[in-house]
N, C-alpha and C. Protein backbone atom coordinates (compact mmCIF):
# COMPACT_ATOMS: atom_id res chain seq x y z
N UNK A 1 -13.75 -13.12 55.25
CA UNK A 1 -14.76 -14.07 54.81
C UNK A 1 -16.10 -13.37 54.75
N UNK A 2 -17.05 -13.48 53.51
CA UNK A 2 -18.02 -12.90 53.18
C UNK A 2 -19.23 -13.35 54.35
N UNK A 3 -20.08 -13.03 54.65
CA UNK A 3 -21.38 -14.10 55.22
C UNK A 3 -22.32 -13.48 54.52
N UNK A 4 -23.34 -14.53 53.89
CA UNK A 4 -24.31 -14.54 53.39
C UNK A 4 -25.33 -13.65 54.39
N UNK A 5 -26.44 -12.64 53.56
CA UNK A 5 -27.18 -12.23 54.81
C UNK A 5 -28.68 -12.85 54.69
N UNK A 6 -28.76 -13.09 55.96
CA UNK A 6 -30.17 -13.91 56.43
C UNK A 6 -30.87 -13.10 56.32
N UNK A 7 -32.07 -13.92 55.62
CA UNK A 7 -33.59 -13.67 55.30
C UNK A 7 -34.37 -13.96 55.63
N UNK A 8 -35.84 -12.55 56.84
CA UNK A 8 -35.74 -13.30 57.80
C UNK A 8 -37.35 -12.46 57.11
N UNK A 9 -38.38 -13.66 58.09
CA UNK A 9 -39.49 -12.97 57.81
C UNK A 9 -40.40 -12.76 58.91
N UNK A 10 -41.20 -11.80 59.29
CA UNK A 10 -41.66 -10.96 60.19
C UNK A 10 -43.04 -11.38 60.29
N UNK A 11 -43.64 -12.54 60.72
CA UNK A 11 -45.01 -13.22 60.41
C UNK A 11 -45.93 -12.65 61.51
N UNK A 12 -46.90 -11.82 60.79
CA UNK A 12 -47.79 -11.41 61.44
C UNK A 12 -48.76 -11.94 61.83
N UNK A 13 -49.19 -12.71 63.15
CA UNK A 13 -50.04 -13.93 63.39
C UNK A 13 -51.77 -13.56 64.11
N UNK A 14 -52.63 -12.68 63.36
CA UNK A 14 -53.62 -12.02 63.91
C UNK A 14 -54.08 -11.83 62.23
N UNK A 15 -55.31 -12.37 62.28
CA UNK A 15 -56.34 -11.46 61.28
C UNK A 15 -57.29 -10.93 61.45
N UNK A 16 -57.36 -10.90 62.78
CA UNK A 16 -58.74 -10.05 63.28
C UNK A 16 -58.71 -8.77 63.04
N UNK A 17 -60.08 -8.20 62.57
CA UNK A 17 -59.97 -6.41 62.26
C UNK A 17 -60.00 -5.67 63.85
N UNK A 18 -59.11 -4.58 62.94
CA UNK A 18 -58.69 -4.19 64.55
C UNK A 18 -57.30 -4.43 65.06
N UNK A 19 -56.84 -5.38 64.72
CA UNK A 19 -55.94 -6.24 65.73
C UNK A 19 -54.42 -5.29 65.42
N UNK A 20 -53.63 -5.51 66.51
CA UNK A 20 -52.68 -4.41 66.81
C UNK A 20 -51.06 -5.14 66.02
N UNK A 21 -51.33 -6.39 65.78
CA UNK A 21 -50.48 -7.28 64.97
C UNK A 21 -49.77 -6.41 63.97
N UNK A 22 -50.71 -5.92 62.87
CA UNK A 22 -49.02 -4.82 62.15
C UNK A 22 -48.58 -4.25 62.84
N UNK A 23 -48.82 -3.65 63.83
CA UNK A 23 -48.40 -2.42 64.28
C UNK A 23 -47.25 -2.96 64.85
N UNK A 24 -47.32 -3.97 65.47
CA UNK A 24 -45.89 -4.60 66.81
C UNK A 24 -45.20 -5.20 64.92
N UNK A 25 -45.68 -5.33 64.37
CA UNK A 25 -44.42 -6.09 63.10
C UNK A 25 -44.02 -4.97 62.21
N UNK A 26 -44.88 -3.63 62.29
CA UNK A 26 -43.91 -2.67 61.83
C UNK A 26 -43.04 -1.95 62.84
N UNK A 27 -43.30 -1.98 63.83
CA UNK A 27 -42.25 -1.89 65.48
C UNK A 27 -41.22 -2.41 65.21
N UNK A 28 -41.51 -3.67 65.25
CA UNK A 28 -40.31 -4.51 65.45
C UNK A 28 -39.37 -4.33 64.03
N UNK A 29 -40.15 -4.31 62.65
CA UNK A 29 -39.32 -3.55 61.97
C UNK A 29 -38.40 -2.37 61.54
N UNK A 30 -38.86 -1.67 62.11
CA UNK A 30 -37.96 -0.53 62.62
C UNK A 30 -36.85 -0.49 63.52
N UNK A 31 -37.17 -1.57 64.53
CA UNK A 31 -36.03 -1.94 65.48
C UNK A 31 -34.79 -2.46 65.14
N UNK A 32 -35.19 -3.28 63.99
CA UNK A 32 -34.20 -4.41 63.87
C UNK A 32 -33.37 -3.84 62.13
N UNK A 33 -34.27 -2.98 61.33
CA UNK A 33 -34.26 -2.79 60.02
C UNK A 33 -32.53 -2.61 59.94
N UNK A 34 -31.61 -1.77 60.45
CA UNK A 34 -30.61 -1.21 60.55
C UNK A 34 -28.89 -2.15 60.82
N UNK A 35 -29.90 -3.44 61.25
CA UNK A 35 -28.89 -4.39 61.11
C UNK A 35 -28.40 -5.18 59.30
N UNK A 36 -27.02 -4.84 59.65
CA UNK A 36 -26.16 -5.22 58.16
C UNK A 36 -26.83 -6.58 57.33
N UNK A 37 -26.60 -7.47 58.96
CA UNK A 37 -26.48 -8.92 58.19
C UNK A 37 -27.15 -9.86 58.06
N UNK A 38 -28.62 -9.04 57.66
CA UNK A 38 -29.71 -9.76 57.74
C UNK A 38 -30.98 -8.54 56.98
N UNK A 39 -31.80 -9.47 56.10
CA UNK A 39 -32.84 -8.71 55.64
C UNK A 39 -34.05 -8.80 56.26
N UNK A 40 -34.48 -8.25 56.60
CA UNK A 40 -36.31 -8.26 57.63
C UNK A 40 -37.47 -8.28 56.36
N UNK A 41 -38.15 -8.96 56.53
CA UNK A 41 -39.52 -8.47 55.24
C UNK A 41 -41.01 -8.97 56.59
N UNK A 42 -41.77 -7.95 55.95
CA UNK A 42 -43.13 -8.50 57.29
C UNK A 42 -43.98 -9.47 56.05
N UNK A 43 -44.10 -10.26 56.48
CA UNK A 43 -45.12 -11.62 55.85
C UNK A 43 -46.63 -11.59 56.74
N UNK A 44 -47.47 -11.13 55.95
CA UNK A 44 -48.90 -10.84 56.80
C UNK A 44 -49.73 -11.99 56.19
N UNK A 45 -49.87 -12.96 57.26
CA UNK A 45 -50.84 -13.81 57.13
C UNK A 45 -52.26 -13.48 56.40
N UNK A 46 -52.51 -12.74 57.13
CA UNK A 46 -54.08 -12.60 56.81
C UNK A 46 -54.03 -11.89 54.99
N UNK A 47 -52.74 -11.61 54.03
CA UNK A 47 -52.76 -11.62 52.73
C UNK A 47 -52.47 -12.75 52.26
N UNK A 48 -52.43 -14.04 52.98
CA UNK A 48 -51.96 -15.35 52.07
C UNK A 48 -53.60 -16.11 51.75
N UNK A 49 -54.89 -15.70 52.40
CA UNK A 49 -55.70 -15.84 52.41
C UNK A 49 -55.77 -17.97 52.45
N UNK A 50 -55.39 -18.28 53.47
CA UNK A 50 -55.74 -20.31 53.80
C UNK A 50 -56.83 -20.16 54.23
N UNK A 51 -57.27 -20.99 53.89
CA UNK A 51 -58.61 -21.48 54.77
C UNK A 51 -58.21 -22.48 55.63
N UNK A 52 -59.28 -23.34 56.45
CA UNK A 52 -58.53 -24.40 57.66
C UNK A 52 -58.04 -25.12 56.96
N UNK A 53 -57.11 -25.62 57.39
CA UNK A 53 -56.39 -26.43 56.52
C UNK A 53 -57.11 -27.53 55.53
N UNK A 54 -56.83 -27.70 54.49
CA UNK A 54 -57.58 -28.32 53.48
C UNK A 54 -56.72 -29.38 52.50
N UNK A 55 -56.03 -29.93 53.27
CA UNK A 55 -54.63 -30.77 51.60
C UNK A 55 -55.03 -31.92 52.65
N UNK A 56 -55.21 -32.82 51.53
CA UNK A 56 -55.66 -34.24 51.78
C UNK A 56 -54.62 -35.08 52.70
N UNK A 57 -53.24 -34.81 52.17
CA UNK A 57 -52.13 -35.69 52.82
C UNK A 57 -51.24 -34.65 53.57
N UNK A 58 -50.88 -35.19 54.88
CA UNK A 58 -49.98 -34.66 55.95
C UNK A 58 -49.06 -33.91 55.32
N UNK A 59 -48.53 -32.88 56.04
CA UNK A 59 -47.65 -31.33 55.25
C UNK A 59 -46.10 -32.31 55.17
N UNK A 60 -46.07 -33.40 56.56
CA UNK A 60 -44.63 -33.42 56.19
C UNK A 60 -44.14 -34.56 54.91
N UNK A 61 -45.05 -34.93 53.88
CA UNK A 61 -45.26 -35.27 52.74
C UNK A 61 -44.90 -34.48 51.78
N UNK A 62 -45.12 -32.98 51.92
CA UNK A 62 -44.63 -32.12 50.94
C UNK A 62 -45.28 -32.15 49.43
N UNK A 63 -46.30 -33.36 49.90
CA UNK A 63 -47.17 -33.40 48.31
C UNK A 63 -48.27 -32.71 48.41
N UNK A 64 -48.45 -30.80 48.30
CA UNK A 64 -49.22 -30.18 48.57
C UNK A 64 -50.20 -30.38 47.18
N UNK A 65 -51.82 -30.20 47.34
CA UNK A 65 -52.64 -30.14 46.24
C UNK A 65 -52.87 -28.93 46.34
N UNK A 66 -53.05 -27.94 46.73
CA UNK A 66 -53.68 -26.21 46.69
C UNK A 66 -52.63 -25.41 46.46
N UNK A 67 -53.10 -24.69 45.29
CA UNK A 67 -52.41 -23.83 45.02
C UNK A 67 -51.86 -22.59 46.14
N UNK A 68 -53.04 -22.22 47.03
CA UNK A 68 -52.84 -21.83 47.98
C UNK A 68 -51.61 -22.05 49.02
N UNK A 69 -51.24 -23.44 49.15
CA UNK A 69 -50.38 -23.98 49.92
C UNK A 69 -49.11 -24.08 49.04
N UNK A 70 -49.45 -23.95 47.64
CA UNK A 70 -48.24 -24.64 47.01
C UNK A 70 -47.35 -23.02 47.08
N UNK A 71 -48.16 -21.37 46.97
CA UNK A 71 -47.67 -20.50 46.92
C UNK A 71 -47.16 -19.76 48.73
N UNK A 72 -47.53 -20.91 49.57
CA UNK A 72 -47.22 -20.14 50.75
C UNK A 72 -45.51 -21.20 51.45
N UNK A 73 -46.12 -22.19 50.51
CA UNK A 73 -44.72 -22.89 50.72
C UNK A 73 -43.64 -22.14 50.15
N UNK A 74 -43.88 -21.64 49.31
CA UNK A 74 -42.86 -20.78 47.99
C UNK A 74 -42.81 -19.60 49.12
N UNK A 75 -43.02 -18.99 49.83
CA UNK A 75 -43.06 -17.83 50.23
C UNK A 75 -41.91 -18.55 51.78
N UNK A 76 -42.27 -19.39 52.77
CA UNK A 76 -41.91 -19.69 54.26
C UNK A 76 -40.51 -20.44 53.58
N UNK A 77 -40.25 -20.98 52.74
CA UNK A 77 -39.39 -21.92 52.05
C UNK A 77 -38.01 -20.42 51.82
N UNK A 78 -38.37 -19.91 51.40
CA UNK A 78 -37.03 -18.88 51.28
C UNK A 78 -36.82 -18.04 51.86
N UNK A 79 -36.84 -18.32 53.29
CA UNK A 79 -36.46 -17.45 54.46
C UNK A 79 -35.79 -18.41 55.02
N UNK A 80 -34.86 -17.69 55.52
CA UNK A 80 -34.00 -18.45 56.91
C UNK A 80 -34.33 -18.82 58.04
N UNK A 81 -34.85 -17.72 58.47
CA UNK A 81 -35.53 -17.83 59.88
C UNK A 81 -36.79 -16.95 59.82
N UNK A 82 -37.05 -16.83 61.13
CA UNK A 82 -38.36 -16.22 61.22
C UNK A 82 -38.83 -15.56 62.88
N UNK A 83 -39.66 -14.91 62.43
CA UNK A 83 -40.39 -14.22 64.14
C UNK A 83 -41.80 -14.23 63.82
N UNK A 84 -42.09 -14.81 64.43
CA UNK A 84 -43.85 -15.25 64.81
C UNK A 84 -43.88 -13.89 65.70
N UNK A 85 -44.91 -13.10 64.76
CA UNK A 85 -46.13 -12.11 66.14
C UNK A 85 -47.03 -12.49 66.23
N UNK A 86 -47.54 -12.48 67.65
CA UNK A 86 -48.65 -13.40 68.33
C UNK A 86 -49.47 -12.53 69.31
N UNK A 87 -50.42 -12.68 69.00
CA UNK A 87 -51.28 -12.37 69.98
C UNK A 87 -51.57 -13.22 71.31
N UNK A 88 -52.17 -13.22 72.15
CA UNK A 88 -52.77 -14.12 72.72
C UNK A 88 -53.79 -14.28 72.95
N UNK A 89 -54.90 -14.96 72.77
CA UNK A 89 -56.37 -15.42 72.44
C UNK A 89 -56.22 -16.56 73.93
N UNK A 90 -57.39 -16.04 74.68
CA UNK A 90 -57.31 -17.28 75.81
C UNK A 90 -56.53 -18.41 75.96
N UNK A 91 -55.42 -17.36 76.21
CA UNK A 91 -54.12 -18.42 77.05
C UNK A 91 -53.69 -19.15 76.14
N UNK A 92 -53.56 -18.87 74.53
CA UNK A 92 -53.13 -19.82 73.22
C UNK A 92 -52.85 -18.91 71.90
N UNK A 93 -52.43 -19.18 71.29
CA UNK A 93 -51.92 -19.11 69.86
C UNK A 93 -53.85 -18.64 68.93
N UNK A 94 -53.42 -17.57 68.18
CA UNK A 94 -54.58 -17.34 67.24
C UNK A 94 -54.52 -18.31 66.29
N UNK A 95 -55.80 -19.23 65.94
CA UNK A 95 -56.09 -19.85 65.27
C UNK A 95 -55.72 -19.82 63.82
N UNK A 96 -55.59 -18.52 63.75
CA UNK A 96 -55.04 -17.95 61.92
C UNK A 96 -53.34 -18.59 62.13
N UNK A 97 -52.71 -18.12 62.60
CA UNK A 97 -51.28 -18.34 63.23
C UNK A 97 -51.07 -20.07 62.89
N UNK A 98 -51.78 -20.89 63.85
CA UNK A 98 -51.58 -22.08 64.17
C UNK A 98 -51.92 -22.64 62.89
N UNK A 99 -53.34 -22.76 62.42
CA UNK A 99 -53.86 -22.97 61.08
C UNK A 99 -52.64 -22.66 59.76
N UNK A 100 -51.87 -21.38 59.63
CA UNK A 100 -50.55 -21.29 59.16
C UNK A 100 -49.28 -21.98 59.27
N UNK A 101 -49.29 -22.10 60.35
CA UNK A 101 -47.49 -22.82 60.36
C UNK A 101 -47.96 -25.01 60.36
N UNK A 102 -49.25 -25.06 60.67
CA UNK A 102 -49.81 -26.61 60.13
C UNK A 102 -49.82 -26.59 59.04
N UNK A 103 -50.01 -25.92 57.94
CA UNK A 103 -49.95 -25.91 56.27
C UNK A 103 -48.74 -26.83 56.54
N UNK A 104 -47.64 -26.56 56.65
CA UNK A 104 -46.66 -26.69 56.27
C UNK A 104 -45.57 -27.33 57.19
N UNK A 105 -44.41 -28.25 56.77
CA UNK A 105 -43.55 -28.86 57.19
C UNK A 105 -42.04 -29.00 57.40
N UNK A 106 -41.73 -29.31 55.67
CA UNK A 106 -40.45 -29.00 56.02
C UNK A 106 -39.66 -27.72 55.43
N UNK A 107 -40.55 -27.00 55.59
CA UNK A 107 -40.34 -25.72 55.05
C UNK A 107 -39.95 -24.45 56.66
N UNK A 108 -39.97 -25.55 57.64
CA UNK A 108 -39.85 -24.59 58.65
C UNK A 108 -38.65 -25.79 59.43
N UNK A 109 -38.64 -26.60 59.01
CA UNK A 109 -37.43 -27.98 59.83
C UNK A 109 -36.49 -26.96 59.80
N UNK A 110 -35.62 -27.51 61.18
CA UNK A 110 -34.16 -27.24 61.47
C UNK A 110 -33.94 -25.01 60.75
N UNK A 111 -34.70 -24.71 61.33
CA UNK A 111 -34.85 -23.20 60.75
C UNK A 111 -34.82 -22.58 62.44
N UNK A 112 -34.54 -21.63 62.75
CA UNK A 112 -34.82 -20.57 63.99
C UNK A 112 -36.00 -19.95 63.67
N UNK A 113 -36.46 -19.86 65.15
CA UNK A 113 -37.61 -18.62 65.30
C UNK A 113 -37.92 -18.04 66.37
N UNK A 114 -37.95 -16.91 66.12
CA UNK A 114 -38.16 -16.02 67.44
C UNK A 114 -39.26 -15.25 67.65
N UNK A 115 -39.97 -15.20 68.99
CA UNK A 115 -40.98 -14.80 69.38
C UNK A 115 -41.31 -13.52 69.92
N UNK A 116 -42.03 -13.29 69.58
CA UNK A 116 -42.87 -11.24 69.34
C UNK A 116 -44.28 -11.73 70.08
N UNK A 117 -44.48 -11.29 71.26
CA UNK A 117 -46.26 -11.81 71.76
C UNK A 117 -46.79 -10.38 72.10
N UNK A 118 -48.04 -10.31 72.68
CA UNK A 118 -48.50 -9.21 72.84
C UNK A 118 -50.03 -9.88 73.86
N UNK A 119 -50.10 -9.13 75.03
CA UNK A 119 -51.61 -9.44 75.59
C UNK A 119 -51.72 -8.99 76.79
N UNK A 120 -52.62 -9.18 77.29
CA UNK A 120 -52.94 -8.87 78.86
C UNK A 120 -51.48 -8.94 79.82
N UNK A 121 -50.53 -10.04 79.50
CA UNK A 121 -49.93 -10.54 80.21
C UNK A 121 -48.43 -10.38 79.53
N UNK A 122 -48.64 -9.49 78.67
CA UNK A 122 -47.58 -9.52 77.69
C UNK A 122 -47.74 -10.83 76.58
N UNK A 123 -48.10 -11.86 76.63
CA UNK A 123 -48.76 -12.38 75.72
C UNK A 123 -47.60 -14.20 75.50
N UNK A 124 -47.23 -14.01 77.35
CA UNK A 124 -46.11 -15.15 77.47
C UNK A 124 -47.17 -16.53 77.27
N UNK A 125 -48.18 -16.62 77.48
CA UNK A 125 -48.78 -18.14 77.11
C UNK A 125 -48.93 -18.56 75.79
N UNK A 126 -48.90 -17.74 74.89
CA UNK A 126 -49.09 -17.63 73.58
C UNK A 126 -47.89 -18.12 72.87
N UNK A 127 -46.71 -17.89 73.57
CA UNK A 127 -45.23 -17.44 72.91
C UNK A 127 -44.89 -19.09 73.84
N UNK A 128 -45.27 -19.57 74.89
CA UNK A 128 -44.94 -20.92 75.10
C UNK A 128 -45.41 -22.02 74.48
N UNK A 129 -47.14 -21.55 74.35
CA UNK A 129 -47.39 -22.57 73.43
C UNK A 129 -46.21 -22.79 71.70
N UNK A 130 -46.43 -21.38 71.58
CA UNK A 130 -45.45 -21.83 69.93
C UNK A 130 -44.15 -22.44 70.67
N UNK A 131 -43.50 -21.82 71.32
CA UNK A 131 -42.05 -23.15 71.71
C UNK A 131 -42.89 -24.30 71.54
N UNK A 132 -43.51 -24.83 71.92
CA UNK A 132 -43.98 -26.39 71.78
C UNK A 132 -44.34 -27.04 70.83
N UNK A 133 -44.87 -25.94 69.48
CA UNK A 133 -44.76 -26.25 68.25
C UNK A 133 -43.89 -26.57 67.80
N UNK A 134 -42.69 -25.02 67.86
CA UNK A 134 -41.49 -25.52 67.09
C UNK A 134 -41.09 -26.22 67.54
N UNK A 135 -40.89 -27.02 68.73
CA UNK A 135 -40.13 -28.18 69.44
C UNK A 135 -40.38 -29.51 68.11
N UNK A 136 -41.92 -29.42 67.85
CA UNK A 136 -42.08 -30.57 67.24
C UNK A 136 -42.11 -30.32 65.84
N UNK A 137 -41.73 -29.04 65.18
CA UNK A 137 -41.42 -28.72 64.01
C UNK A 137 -40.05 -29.22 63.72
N UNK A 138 -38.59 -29.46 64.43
CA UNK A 138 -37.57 -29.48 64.38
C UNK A 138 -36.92 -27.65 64.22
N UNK A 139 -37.62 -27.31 65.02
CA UNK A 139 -37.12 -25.27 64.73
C UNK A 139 -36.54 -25.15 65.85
N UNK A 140 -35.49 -24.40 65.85
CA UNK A 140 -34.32 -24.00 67.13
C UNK A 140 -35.43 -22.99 67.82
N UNK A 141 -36.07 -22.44 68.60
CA UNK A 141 -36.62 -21.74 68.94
C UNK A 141 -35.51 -20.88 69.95
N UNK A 142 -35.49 -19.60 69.79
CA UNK A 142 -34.56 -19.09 70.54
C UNK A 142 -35.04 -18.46 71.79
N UNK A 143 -34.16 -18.36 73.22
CA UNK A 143 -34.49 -18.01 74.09
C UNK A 143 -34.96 -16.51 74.53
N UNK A 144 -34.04 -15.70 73.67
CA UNK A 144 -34.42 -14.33 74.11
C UNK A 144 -36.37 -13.70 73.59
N UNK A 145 -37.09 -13.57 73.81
CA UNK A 145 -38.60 -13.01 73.66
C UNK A 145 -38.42 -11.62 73.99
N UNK A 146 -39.45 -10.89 72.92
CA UNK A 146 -40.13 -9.66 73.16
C UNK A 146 -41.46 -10.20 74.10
N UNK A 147 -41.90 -9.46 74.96
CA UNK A 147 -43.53 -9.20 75.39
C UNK A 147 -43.87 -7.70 75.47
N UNK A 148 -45.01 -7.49 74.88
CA UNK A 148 -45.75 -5.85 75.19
C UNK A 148 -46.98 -6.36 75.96
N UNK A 149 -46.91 -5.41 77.05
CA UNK A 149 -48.48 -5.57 78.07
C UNK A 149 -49.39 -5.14 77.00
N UNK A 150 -50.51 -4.86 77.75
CA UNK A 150 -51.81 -4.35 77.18
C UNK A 150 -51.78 -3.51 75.96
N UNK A 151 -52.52 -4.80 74.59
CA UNK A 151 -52.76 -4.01 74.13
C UNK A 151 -53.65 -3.30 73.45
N UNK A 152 -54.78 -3.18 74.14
CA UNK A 152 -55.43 -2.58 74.24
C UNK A 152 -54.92 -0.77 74.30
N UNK A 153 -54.07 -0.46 74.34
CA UNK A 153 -53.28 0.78 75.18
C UNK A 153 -52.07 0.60 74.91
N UNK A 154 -51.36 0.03 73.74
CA UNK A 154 -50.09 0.20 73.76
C UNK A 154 -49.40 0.92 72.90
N UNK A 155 -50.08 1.89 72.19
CA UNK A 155 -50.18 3.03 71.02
C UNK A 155 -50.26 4.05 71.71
N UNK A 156 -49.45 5.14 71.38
CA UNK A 156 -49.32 6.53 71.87
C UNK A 156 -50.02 7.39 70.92
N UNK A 157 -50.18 8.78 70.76
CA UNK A 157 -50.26 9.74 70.45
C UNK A 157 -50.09 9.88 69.22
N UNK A 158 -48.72 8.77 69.11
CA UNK A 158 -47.75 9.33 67.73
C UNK A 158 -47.71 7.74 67.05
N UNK A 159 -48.49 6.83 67.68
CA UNK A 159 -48.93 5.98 66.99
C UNK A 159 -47.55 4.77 66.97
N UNK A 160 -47.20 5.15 67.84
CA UNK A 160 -45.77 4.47 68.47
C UNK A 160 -45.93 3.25 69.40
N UNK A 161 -45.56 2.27 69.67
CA UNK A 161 -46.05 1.55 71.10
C UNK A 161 -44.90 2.00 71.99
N UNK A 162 -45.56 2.20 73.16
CA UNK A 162 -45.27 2.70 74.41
C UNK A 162 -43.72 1.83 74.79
N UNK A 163 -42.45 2.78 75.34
CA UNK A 163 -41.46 1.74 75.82
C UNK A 163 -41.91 0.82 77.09
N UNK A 164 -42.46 1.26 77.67
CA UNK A 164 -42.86 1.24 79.07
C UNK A 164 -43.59 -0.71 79.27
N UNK A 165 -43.93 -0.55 77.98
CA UNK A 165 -45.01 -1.62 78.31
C UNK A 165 -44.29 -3.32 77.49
N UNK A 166 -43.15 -2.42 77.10
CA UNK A 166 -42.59 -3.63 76.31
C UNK A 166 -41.48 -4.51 77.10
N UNK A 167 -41.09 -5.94 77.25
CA UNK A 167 -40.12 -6.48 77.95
C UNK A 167 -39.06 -7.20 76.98
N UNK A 168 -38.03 -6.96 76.88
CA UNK A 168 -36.82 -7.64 75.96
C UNK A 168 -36.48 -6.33 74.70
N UNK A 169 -35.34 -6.81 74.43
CA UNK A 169 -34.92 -5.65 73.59
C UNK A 169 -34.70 -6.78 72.23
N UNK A 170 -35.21 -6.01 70.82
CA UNK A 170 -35.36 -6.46 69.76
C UNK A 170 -33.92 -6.88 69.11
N UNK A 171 -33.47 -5.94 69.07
CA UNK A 171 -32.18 -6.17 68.30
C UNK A 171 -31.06 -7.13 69.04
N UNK A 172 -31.04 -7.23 70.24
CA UNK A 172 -30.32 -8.12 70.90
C UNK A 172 -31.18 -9.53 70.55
N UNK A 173 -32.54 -9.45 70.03
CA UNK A 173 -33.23 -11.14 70.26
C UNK A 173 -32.65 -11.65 68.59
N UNK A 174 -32.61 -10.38 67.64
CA UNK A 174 -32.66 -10.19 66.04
C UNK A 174 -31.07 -10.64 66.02
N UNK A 175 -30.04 -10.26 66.84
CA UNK A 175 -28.59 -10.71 66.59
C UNK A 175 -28.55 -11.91 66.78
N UNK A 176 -29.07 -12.70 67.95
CA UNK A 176 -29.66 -14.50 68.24
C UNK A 176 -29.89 -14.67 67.39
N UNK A 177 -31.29 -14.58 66.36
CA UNK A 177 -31.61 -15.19 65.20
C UNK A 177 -30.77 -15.25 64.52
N UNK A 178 -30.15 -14.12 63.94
CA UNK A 178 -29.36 -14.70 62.72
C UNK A 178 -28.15 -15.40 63.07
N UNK A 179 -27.32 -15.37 64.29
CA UNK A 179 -26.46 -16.04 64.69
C UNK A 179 -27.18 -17.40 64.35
N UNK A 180 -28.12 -18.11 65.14
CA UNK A 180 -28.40 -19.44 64.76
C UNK A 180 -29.14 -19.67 63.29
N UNK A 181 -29.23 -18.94 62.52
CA UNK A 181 -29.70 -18.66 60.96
C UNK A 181 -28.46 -19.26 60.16
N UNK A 182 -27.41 -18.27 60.58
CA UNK A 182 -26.37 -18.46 60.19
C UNK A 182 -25.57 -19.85 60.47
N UNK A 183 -25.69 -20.81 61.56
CA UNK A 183 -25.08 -21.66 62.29
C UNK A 183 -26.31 -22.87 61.55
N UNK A 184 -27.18 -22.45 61.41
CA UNK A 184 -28.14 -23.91 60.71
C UNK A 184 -28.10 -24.09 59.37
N UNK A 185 -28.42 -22.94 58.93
CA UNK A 185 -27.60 -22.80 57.64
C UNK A 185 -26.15 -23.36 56.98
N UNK A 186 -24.97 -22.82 57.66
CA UNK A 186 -24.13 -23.47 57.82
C UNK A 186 -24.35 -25.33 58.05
N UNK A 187 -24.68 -25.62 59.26
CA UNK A 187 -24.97 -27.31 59.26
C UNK A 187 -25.68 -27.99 58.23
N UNK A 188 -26.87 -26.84 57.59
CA UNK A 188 -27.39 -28.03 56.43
C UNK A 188 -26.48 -28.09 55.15
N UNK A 189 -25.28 -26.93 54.65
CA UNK A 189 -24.78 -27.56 54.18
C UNK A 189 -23.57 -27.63 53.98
């Protein structure tokens, strides 16, 4: 039996200059790239260019007016699942991030997503708050998490992030996703 391969997208949740956000979503792409049954693409927020949210009527209406929204729906809409990278901004979710996944509604229902954080603390307050999103998105949020400590310092020499500083292994969190990619997929139809 064939399986379709999941299409998964790599959401980079930081637009601040400076910010170490590609770097952990080209990481994590590299980690995971090598798996068969599933395609990785990095989706960088800060190129979809939203402003605060701006559409007159609630996302889970789906009657978007901005073109803006109408092309980012077109973009979150044909992925399977997904991995939020997150920073953590005082003990919460970056405003670019949050401001992003509010655009939009049912373009993320009954979908998986898995969490990539990064901060002082490894960047676990950041990565709980989004469980609490997707809780109320209808998104399977999966249990296994990446965290990288400081990162301020989590780039080597060779422009690598450090093993040392990272907690969870990628490809074991990337086989979860598409397992439940595959299993929601399956249920919707």
């Amino acid at each position: 039996m064939g399986y379709k391969i999941m299409k998964i997208a790599i959401i980079i949740g930081s637009t601040r200059p400076g910010r170490v956000g590609k770097k952990v979503g080209k990481w994590y792409l590299e980690q995971v790239n090598d798996i068969k049954t599933a395609e990785f693409e990095i989706v960088d927020i800060n190129d979809q260019n939203l402003p605060l949210l701006d559409e007159p009527i609630p996302p889970a209406s789906g009657q978007y007016q901005n073109d803006h929204t109408k092309k980012w729906s077109e973009i979150i809409q044909s992925y399977d699942a997904y991995v939020w990278i997150t920073a953590e901004y005082n003990h919460g979710v970056p405003g670019a991030l949050k401001n992003a996944i509010d655009y939009l509604y049912k373009e993320w229902v009954r979908k998986p997503v898995a969490l990539v954080s990064y901060g002082s603390a490894g960047g676990v307050r950041a990565a709980e708050h989004l469980r609490q999103i997707a809780g109320e998105l209808q998104m399977a949020d999966i249990r296994p998490a990446i965290m990288i400590r400081q990162p301020w310092d989590m780039v080597d020499e060779n422009d690598s992030i450090k093993p040392e500083l990272i907690s969870g292994d990628p490809k074991a969190q990337a086989e979860d996703l598409i397992w439940w990619a595959r299993a929601l997929s399956n249920a919707k139809t």
